[in-house]
N, C-alpha and C. Protein backbone atom coordinates (compact mmCIF):
# COMPACT_ATOMS: atom_id res chain seq x y z
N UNK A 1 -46.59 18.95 34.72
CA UNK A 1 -45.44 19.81 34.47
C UNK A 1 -45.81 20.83 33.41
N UNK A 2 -44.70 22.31 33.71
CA UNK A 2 -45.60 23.11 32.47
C UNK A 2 -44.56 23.03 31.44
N UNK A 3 -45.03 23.37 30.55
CA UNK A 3 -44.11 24.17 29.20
C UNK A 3 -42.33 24.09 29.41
N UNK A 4 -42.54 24.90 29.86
CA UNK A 4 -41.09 25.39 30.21
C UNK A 4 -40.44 24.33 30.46
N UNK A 5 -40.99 23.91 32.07
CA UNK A 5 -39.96 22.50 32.67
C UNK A 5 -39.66 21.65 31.49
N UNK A 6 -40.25 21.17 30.90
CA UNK A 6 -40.20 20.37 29.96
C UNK A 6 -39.23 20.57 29.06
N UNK A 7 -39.53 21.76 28.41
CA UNK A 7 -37.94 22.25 27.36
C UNK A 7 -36.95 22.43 28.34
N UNK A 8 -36.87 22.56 29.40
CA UNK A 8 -35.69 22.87 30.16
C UNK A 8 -34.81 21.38 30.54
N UNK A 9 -35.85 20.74 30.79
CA UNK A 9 -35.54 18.95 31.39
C UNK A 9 -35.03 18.63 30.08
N UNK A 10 -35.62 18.71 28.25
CA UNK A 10 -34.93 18.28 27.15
C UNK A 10 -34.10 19.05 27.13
N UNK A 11 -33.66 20.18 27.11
CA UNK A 11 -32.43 20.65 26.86
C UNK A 11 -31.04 20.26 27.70
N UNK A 12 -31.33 19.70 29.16
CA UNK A 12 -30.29 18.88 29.75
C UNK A 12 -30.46 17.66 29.20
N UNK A 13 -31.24 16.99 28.88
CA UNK A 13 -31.16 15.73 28.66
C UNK A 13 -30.28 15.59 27.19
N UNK A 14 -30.67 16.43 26.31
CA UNK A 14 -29.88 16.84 24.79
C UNK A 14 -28.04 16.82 25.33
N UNK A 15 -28.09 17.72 26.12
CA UNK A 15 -26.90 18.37 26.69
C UNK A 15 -26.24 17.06 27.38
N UNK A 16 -27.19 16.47 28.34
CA UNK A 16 -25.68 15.26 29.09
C UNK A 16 -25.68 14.21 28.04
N UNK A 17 -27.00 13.92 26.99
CA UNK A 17 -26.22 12.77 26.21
C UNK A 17 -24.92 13.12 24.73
N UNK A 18 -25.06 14.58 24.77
CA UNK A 18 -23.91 15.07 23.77
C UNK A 18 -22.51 15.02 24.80
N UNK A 19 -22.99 15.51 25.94
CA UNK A 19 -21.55 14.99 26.84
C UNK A 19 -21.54 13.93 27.19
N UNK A 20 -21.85 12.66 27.57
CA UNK A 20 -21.54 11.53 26.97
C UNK A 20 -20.90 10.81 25.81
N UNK A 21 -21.57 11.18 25.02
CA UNK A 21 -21.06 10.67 23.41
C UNK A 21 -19.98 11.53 23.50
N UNK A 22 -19.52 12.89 23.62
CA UNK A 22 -18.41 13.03 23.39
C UNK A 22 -17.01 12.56 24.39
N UNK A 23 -17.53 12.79 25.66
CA UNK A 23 -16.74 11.70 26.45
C UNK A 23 -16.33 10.69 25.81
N UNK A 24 -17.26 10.11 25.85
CA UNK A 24 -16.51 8.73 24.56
C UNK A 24 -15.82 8.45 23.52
N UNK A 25 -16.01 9.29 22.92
CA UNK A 25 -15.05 9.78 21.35
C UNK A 25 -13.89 10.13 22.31
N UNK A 26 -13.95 11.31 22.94
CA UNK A 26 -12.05 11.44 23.36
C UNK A 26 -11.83 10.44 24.30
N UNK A 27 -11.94 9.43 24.99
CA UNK A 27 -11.19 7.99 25.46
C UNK A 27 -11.19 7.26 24.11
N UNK A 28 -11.86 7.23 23.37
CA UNK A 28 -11.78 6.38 22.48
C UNK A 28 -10.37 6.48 21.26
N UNK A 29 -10.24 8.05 21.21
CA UNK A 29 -9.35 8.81 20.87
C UNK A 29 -8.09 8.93 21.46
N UNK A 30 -8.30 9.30 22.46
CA UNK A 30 -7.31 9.05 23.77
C UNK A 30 -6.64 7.48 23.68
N UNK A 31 -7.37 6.47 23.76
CA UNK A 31 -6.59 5.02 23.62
C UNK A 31 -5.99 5.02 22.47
N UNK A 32 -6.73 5.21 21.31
CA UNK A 32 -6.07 5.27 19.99
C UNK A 32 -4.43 5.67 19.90
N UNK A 33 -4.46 7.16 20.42
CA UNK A 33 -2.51 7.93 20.73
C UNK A 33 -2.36 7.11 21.34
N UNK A 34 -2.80 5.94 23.22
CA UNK A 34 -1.80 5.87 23.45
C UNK A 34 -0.90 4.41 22.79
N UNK A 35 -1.98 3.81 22.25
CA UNK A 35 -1.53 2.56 21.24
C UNK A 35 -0.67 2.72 20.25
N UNK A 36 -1.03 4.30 19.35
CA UNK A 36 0.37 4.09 18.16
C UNK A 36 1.57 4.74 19.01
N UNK A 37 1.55 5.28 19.98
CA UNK A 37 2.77 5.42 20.71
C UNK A 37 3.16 4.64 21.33
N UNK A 38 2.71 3.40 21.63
CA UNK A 38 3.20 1.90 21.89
C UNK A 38 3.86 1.72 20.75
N UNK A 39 3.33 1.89 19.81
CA UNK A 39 3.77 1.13 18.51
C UNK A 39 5.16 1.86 17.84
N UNK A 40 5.05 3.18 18.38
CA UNK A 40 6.52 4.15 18.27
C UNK A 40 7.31 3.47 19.20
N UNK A 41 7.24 3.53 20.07
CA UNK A 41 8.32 2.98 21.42
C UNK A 41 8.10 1.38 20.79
N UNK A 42 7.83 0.36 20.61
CA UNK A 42 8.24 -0.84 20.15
C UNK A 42 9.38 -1.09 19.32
N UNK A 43 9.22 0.26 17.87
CA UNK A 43 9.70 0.08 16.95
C UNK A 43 11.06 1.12 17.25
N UNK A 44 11.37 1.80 18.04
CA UNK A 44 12.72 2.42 18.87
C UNK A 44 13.41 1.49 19.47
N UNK A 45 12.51 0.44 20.07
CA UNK A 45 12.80 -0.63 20.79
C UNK A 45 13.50 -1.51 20.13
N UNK A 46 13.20 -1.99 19.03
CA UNK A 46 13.43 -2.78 17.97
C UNK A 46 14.68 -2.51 17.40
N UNK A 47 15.07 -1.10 17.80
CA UNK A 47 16.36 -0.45 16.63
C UNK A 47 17.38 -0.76 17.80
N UNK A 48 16.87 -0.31 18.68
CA UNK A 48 18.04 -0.12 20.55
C UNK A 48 18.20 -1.56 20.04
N UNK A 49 17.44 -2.64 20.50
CA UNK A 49 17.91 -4.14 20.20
C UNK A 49 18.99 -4.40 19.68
N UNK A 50 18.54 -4.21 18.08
CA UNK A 50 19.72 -4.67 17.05
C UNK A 50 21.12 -3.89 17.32
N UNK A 51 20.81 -2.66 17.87
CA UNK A 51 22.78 -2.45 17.84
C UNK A 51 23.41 -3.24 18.72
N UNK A 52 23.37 -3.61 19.62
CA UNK A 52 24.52 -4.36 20.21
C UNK A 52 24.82 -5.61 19.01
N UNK A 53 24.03 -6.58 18.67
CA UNK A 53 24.44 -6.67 17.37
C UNK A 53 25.46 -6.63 16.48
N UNK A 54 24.86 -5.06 15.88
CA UNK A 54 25.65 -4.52 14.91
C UNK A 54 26.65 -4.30 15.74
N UNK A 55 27.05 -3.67 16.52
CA UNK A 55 28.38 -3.56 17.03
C UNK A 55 29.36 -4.44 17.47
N UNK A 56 28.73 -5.41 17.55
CA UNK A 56 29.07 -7.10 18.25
C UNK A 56 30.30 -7.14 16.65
N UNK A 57 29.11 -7.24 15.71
CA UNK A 57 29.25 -7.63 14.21
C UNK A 57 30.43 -6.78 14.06
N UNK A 58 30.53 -5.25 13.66
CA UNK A 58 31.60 -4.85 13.29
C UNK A 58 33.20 -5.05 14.12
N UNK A 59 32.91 -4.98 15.16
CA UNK A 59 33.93 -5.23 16.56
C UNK A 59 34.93 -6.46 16.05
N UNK A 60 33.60 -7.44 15.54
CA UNK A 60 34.56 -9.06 15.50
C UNK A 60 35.17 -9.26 14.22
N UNK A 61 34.16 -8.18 12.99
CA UNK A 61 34.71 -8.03 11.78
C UNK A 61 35.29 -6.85 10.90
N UNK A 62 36.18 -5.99 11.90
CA UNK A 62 36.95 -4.94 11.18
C UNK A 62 37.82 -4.93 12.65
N UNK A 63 39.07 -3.86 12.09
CA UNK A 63 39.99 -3.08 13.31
C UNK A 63 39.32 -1.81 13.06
N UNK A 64 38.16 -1.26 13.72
CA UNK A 64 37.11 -0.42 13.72
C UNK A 64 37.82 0.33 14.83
N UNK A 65 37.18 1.81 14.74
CA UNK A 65 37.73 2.59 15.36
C UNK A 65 36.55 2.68 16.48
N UNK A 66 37.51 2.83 17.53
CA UNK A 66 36.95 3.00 19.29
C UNK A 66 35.91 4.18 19.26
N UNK A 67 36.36 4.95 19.20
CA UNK A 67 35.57 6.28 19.55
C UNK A 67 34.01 6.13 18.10
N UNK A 68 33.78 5.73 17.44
CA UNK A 68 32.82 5.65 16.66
C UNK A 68 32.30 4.53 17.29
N UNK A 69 32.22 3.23 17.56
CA UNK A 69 31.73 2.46 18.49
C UNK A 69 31.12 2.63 19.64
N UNK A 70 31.89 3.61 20.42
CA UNK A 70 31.53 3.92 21.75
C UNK A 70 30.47 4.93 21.75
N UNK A 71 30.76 5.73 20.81
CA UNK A 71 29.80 6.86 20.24
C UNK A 71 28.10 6.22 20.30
N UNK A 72 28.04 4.97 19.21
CA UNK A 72 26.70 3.97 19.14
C UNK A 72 26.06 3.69 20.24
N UNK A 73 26.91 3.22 21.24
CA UNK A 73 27.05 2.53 22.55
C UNK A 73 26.46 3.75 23.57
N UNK A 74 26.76 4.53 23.73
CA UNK A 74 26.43 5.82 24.28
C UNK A 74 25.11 6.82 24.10
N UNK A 75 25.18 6.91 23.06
CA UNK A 75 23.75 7.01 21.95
C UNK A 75 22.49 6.08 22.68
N UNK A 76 22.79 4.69 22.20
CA UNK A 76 21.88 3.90 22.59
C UNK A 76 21.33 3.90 24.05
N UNK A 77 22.34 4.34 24.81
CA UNK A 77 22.21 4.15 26.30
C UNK A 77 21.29 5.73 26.56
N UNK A 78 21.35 6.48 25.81
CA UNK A 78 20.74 7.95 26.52
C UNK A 78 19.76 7.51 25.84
N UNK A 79 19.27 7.08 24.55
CA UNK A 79 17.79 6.91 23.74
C UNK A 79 17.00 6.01 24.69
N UNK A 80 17.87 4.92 25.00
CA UNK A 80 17.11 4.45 26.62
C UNK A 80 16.54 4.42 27.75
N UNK A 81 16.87 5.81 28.18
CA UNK A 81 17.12 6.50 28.90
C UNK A 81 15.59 7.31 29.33
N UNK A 82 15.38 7.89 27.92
CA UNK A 82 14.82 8.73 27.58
C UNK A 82 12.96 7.48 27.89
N UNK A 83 12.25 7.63 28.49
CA UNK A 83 11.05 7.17 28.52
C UNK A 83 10.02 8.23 28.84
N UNK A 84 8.71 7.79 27.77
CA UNK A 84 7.99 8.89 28.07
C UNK A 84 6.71 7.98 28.21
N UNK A 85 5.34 8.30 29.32
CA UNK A 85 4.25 7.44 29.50
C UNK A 85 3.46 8.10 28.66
N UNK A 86 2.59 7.44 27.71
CA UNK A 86 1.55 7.98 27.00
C UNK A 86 0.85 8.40 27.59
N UNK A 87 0.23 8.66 28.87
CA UNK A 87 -0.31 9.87 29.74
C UNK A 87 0.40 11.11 29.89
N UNK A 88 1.54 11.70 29.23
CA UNK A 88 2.36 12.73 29.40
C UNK A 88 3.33 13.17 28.00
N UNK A 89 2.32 12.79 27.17
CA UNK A 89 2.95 13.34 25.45
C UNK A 89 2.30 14.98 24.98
N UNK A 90 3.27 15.60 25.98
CA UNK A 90 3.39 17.18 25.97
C UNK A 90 4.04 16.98 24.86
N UNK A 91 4.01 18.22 23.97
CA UNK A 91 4.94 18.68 22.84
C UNK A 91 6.84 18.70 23.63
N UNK A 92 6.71 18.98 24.94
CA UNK A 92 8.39 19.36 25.29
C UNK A 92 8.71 17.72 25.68
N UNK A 93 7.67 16.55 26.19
CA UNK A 93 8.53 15.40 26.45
C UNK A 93 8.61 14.57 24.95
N UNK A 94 7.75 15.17 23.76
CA UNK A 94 8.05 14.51 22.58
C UNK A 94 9.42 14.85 22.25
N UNK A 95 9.70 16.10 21.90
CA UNK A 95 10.71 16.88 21.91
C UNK A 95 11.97 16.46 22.11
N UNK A 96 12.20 16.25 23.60
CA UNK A 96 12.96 15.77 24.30
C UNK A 96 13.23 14.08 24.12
N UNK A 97 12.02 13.26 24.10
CA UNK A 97 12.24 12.24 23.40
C UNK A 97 12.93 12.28 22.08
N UNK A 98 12.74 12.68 21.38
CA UNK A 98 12.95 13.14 19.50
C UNK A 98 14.54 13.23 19.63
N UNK A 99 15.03 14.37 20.70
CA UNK A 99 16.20 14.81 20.48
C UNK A 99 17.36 13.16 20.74
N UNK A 100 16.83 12.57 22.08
CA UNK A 100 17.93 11.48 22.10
C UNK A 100 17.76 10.44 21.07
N UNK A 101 16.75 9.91 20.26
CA UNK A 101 16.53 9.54 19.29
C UNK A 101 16.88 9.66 18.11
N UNK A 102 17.64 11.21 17.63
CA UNK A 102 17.89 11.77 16.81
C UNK A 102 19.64 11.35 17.54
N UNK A 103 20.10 11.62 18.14
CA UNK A 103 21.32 11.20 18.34
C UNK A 103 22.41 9.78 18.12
N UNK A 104 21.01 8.60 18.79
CA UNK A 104 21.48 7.65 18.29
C UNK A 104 21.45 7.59 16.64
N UNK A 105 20.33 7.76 16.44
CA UNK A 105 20.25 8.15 14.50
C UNK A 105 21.66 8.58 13.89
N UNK A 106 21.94 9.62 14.46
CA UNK A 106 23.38 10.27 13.70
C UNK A 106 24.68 9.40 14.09
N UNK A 107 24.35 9.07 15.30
CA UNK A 107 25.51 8.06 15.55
C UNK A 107 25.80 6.83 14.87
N UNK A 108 24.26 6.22 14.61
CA UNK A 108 24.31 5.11 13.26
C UNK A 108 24.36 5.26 12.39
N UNK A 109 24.31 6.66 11.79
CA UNK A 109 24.54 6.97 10.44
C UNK A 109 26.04 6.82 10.54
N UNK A 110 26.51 7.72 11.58
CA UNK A 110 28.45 7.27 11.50
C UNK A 110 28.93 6.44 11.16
N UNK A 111 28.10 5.23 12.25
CA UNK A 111 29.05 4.07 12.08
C UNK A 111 28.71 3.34 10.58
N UNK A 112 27.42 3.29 9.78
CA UNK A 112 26.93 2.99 8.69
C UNK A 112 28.48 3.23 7.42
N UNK A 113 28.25 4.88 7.80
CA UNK A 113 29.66 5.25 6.60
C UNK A 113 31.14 5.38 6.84
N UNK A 114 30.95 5.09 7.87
CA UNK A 114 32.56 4.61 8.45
C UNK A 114 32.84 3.16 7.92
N UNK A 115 32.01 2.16 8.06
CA UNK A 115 31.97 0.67 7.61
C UNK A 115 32.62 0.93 6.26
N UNK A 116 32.54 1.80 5.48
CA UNK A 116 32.77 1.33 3.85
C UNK A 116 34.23 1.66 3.82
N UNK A 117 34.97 1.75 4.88
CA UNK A 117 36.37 1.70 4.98
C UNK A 117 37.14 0.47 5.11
N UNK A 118 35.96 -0.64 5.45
CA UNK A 118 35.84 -1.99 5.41
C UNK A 118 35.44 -3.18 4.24
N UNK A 119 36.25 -3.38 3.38
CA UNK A 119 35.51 -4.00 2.12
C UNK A 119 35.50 -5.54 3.04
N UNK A 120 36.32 -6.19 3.57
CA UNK A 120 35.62 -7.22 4.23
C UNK A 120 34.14 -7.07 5.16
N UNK A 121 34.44 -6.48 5.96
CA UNK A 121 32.85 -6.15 6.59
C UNK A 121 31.86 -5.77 5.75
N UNK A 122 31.98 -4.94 4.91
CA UNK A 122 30.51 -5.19 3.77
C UNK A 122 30.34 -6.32 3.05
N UNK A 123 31.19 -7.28 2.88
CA UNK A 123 30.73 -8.48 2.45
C UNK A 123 30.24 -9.48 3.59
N UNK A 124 30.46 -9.44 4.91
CA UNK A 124 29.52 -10.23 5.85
C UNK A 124 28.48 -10.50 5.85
N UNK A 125 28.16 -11.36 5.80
CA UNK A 125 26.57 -11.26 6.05
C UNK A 125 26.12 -11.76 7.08
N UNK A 126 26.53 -11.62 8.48
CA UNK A 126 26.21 -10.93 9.34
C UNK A 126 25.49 -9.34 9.25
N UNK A 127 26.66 -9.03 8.90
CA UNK A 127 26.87 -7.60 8.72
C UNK A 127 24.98 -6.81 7.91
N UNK A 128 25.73 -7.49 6.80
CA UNK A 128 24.44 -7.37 5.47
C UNK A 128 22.97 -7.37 6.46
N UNK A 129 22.50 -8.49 6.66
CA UNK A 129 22.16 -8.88 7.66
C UNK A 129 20.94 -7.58 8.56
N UNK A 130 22.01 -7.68 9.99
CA UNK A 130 22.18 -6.57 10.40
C UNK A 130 21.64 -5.30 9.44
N UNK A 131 22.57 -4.66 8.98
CA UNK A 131 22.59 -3.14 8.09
C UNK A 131 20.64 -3.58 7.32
N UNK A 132 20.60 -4.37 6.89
CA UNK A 132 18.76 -4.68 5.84
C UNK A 132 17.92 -4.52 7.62
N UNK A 133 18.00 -5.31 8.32
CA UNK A 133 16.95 -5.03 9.22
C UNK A 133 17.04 -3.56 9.97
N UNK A 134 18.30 -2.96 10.06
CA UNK A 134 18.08 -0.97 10.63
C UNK A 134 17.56 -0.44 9.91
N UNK A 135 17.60 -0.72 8.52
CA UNK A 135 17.06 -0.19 7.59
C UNK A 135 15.29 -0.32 7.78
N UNK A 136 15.01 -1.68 7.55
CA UNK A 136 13.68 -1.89 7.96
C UNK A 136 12.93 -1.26 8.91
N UNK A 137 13.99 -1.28 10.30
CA UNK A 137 13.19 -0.87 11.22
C UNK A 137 13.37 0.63 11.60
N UNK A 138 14.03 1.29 10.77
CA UNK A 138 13.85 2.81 10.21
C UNK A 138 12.68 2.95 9.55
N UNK A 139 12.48 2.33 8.57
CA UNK A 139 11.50 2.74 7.58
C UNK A 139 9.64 2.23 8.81
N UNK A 140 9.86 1.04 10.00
CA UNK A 140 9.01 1.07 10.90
C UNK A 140 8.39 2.07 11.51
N UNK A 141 9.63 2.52 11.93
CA UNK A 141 9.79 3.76 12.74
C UNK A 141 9.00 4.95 12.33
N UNK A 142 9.61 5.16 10.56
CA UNK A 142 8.64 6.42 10.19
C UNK A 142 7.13 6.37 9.94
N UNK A 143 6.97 4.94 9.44
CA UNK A 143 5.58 4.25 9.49
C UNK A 143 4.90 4.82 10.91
N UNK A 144 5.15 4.21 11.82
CA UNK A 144 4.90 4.25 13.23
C UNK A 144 4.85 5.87 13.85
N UNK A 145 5.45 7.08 13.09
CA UNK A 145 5.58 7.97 13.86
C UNK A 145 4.18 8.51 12.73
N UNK A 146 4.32 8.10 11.66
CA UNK A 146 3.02 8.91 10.95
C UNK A 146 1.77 8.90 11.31
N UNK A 147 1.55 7.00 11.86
CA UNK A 147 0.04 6.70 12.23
C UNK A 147 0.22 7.42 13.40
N UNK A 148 0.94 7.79 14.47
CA UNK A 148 1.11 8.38 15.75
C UNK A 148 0.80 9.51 15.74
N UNK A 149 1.49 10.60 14.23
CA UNK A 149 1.10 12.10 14.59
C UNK A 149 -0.49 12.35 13.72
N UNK A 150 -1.07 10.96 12.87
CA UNK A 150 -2.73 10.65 12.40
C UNK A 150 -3.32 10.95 13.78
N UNK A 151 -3.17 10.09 14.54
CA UNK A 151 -3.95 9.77 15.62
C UNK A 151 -3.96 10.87 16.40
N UNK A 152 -2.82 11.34 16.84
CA UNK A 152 -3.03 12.73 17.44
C UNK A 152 -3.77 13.74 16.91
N UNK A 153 -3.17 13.96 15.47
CA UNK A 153 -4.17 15.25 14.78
C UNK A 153 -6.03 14.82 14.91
N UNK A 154 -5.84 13.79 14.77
CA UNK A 154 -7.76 13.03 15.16
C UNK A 154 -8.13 13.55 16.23
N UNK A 155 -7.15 13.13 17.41
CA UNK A 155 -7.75 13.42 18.72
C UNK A 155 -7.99 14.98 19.16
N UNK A 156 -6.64 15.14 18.46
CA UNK A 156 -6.66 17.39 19.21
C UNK A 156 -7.49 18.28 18.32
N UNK A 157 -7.74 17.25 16.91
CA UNK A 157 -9.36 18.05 16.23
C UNK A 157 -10.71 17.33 17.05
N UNK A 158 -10.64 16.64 17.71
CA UNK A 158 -12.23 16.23 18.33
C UNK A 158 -12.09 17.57 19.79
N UNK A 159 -10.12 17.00 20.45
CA UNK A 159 -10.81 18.00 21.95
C UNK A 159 -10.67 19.31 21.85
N UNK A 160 -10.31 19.70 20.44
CA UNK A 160 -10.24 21.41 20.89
C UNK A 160 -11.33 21.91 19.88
N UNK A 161 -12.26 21.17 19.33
CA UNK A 161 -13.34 21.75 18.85
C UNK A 161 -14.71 21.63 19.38
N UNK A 162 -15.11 22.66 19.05
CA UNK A 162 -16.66 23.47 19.98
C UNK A 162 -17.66 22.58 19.31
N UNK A 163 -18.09 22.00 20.52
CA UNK A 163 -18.23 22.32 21.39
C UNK A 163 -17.65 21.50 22.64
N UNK A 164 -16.84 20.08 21.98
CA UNK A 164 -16.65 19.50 22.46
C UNK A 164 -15.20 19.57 23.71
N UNK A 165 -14.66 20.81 22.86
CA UNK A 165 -13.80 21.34 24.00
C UNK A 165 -14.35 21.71 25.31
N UNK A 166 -15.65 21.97 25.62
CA UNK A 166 -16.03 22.34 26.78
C UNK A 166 -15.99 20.66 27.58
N UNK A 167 -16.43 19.63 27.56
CA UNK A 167 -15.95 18.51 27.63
C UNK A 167 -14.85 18.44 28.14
N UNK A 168 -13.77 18.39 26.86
CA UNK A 168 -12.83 17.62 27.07
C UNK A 168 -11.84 18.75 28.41
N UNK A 169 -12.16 20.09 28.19
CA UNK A 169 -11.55 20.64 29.54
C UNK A 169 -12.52 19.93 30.97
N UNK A 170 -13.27 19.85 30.82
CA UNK A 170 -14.15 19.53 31.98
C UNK A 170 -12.97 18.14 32.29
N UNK A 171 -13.44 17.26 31.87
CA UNK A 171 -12.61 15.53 31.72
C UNK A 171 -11.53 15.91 31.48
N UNK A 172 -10.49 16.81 31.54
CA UNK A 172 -9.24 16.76 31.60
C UNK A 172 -8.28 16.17 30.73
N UNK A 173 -9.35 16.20 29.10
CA UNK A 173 -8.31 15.63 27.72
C UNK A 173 -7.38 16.55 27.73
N UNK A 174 -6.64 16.99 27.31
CA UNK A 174 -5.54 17.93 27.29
C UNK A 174 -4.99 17.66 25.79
N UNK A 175 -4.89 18.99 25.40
CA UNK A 175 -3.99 18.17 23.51
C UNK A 175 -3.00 17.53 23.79
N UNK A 176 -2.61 16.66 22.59
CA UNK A 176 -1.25 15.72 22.75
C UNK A 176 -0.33 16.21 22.13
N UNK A 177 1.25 16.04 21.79
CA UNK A 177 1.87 16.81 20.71
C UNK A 177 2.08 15.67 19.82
N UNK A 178 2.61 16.29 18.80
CA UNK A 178 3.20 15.54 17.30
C UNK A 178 4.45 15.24 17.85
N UNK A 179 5.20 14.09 16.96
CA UNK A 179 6.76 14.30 16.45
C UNK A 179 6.89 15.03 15.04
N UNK A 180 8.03 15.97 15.14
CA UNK A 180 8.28 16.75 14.21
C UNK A 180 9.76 16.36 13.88
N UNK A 181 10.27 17.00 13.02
CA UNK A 181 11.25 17.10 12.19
C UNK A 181 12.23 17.66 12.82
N UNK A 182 13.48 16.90 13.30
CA UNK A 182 14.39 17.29 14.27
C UNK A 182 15.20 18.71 13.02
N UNK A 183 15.50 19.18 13.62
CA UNK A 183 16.82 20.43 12.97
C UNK A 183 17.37 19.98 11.83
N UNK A 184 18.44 18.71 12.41
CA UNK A 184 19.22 18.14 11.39
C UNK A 184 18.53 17.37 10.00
N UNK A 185 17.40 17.30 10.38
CA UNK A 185 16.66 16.98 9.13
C UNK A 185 16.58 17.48 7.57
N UNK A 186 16.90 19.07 8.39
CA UNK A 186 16.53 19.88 7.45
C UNK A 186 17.38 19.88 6.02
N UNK A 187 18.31 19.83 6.23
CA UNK A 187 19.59 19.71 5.43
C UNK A 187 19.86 18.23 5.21
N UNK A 188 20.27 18.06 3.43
CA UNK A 188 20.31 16.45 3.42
C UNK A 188 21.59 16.06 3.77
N UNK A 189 21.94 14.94 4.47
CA UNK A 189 23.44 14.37 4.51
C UNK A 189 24.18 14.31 3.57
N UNK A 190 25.54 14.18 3.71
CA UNK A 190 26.54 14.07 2.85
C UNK A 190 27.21 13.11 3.18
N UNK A 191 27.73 11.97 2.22
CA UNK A 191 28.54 10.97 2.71
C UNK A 191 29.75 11.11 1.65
N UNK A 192 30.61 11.07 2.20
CA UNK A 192 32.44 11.32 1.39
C UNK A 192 33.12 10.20 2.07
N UNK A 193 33.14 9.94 1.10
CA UNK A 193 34.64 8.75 1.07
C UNK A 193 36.14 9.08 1.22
């Protein structure tokens, strides 16, 4: 063989084992999102759970008002609703996830400060109960959405950088989106008695 062939044969050979190895980094990357987005949807899961619950709880322990109940109840049923496959975490189905998520949120914030119209029901402990684990599995939740938008920012800096973007378009990585900061975020709540 002459000269040439030779640098030509190493320069593919350089070339398919860098596309290899990087193949591998984005599945490897790729599993990573779709695991902490398991771990997001568990811990959504976890919150949907407990309201029937809580609503069970306030229902049997106050003359609670209908339309704030049903509100929870309703909430919960569209956040349900809402499923997204970790093969399809576009920025618009995060989004769209986020938004019914954000609904039940405000709806449990309702019923949260509506309760203190109840001095028997805040002493339940049922209730108590209840109210310490939403809390918990709020504070899961944000846990869970941080390692989620880690893992993403990991992955969409491996597939959209050169050279490895030529790759990951080839193999069909596609960026993933973040969860962001719904609207109502922006502004802090107010609770009045």
């Amino acid at each position: 063989m002459n000269k040439s062939t030779l640098i030509i044969v190493g320069i593919l050979l350089i070339f398919g084992m860098y596309g290899c190895s990087s193949y591998n980094g984005l599945v490897g990357k790729d599993q990573d999102v779709k695991g902490k987005w398991a771990n997001v949807q568990t811990q959504y899961q976890r919150r949907s759970d407990l309201i029937p619950n809580l609503v069970n709880t306030v229902k049997g322990a106050a003359d609670f008002e209908k339309s704030t109940l049903t509100a929870v109840i309703q909430a919960r049923a569209s956040a349900t609703a809402v499923n997204i496959k970790a093969d399809d975490l576009t920025p618009a189905n995060i989004q769209k996830f986020q938004a019914a998520q954000d609904q039940l949120s405000g709806a449990l914030s309702r019923l949260l400060v509506s309760v203190e119209k109840y001095p028997d029901l805040k002493a339940n402990q049922n209730f108590l109960e209840l109210q310490s684990q939403l809390e918990g599995t709020e504070n899961r939740i944000a846990v869970a959405r941080n390692d989620f938008n880690t893992s993403v920012q990991t992955y969409n800096s491996s597939a959209l950088a050169f050279p490895t973007v030529i790759f990951a378009k080839i193999f069909g990585f596609a960026e993933k989106g973040f969860f962001q900061a719904s609207d109502s975020a922006q502004a802090a709540p107010s609770v009045k008695f």
